[in-house]
C-alpha atoms as a PDB file:
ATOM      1  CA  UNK A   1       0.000   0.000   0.000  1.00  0.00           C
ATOM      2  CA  UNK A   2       1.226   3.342  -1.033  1.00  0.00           C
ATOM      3  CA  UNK A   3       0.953   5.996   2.162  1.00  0.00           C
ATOM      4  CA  UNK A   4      -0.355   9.578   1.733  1.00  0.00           C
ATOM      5  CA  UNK A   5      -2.093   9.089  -1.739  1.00  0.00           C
ATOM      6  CA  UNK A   6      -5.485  11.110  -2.871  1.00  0.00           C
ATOM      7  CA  UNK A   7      -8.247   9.334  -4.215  1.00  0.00           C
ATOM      8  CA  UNK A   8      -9.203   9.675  -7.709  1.00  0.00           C
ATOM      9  CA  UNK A   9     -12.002  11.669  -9.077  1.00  0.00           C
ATOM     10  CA  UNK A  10     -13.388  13.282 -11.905  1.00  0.00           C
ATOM     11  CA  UNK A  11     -14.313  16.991 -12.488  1.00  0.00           C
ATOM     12  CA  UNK A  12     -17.991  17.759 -11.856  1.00  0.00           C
ATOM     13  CA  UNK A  13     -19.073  15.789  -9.112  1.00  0.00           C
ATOM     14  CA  UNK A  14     -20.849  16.770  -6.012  1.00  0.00           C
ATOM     15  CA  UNK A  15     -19.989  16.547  -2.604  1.00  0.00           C
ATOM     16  CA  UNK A  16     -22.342  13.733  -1.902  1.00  0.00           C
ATOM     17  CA  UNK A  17     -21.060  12.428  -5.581  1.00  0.00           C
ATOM     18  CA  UNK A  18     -17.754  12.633  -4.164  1.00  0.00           C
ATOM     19  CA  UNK A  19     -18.411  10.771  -0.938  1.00  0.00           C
ATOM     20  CA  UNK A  20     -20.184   8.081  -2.354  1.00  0.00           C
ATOM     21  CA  UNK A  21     -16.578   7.851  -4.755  1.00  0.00           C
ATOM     22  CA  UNK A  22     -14.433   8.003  -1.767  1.00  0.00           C
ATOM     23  CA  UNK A  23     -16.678   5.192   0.198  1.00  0.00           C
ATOM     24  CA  UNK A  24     -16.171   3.210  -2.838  1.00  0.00           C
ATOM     25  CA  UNK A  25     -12.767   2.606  -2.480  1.00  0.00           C
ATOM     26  CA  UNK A  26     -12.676   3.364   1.007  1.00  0.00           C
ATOM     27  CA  UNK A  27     -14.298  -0.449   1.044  1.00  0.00           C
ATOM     28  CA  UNK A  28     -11.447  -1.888  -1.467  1.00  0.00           C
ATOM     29  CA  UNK A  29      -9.063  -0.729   1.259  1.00  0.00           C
ATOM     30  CA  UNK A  30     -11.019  -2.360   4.070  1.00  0.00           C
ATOM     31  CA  UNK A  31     -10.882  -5.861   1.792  1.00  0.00           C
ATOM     32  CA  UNK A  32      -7.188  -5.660   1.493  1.00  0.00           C
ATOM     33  CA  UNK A  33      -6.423  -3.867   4.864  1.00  0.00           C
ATOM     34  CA  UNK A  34      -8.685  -5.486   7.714  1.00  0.00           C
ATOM     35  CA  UNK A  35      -8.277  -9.242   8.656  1.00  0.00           C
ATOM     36  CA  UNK A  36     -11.991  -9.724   8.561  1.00  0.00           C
ATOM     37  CA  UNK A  37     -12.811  -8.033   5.234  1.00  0.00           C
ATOM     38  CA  UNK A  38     -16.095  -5.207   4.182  1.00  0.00           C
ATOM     39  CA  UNK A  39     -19.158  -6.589   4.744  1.00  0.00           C
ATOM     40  CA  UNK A  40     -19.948  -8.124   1.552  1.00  0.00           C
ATOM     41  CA  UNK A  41     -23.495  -6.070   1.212  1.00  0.00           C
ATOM     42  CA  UNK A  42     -21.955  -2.604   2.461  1.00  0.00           C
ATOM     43  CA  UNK A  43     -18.922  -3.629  -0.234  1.00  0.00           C
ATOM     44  CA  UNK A  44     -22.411  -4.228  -2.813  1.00  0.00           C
ATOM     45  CA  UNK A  45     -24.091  -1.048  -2.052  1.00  0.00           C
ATOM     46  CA  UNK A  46     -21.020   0.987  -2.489  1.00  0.00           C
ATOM     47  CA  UNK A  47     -20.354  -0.539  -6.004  1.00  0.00           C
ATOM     48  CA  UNK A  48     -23.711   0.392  -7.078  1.00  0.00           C
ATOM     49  CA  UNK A  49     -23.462   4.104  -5.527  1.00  0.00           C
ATOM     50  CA  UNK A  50     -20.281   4.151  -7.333  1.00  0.00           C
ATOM     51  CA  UNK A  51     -21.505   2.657 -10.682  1.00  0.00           C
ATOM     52  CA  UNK A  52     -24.381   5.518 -10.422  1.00  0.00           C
ATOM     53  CA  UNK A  53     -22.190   8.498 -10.093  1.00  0.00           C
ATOM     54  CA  UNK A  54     -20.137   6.865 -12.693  1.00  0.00           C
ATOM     55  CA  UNK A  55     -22.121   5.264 -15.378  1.00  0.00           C
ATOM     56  CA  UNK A  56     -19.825   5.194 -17.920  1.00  0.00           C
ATOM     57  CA  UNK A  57     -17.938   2.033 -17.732  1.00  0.00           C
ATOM     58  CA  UNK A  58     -14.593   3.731 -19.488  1.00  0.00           C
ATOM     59  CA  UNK A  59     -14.488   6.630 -16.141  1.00  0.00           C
ATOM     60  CA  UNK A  60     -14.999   3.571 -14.051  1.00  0.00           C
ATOM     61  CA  UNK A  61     -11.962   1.440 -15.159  1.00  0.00           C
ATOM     62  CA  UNK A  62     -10.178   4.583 -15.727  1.00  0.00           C
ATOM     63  CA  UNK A  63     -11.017   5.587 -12.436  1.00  0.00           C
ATOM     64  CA  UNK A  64     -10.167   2.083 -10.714  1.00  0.00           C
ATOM     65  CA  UNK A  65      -7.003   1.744 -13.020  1.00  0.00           C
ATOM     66  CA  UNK A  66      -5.620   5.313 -11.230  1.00  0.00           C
ATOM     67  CA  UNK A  67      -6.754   3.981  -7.511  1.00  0.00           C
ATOM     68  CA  UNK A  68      -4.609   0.945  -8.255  1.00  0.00           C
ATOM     69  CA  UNK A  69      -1.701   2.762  -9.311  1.00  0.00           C
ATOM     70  CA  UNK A  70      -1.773   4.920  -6.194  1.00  0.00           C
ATOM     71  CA  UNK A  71      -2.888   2.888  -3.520  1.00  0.00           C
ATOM     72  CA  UNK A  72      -1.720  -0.902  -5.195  1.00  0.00           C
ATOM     73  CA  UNK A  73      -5.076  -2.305  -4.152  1.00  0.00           C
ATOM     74  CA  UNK A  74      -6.903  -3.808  -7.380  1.00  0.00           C
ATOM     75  CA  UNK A  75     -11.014  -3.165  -7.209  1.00  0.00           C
ATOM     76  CA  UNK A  76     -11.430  -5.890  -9.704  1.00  0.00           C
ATOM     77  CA  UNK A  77      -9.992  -8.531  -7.123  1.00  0.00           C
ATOM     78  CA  UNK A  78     -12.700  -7.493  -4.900  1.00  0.00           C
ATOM     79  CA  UNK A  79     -15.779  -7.081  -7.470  1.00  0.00           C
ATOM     80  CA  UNK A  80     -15.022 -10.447  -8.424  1.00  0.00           C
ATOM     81  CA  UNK A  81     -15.071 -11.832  -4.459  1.00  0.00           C
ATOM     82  CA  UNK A  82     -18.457  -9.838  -4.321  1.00  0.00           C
ATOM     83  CA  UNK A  83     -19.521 -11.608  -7.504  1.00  0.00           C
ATOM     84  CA  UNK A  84     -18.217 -15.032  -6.324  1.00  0.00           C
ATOM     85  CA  UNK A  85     -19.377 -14.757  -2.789  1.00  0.00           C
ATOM     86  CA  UNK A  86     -22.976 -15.425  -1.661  1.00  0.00           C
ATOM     87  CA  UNK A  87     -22.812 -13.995   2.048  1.00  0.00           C
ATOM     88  CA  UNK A  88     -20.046 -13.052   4.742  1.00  0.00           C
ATOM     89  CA  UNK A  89     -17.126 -10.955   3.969  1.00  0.00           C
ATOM     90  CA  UNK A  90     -14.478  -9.947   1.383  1.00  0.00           C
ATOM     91  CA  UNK A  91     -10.972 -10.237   2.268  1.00  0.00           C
ATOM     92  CA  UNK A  92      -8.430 -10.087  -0.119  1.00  0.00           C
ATOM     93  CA  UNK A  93      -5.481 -11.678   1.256  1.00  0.00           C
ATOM     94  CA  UNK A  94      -2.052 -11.113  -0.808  1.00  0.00           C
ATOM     95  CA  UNK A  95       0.390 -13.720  -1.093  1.00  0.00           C
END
């Protein structure tokens, strides 16, 4: 994990745009950084806040492309535990 890095956003959002964003990846971090995961619903409903301020699938792999290149964490690791995963947590564990 990269320290001190900003989250990234486009131009024109508001500020509740901008939180749901930030939650959004605030949950990838939680999947990689906390033994017992997100929530695997919280992790759901954030996705789909995210995908609705976003609906343009382009801004939304450009935008998790740019979180992974700050942070290191990889969003599509954890869409695809939400997608694989029926209840419980996500927890990405790195070899």
């Amino acid at each position: 994990m990269a320290d001190g890095y900003e989250y990234p956003l486009i131009d024109g959002l508001g500020v509740d745009e901008i939180i749901d964003v930030v939650n959004f990846f605030q949950t990838i971090e939680q999947a990689y950084e906390q033994s017992a995961g997100v929530k695997r619903a919280d992790f759901i409903d954030a996705y789909r806040k995210f995908q609705q301020v976003v609906p343009a699938k382009m801004e939304q792999k450009q935008l998790e492309r740019e979180f992974e290149h700050r942070s290191g964490y990889d969003s599509y690791q954890v869409i695809k535990l939400s997608k694989d995963a029926q209840a419980g947590n996500l927890s990405v564990h790195e070899a």
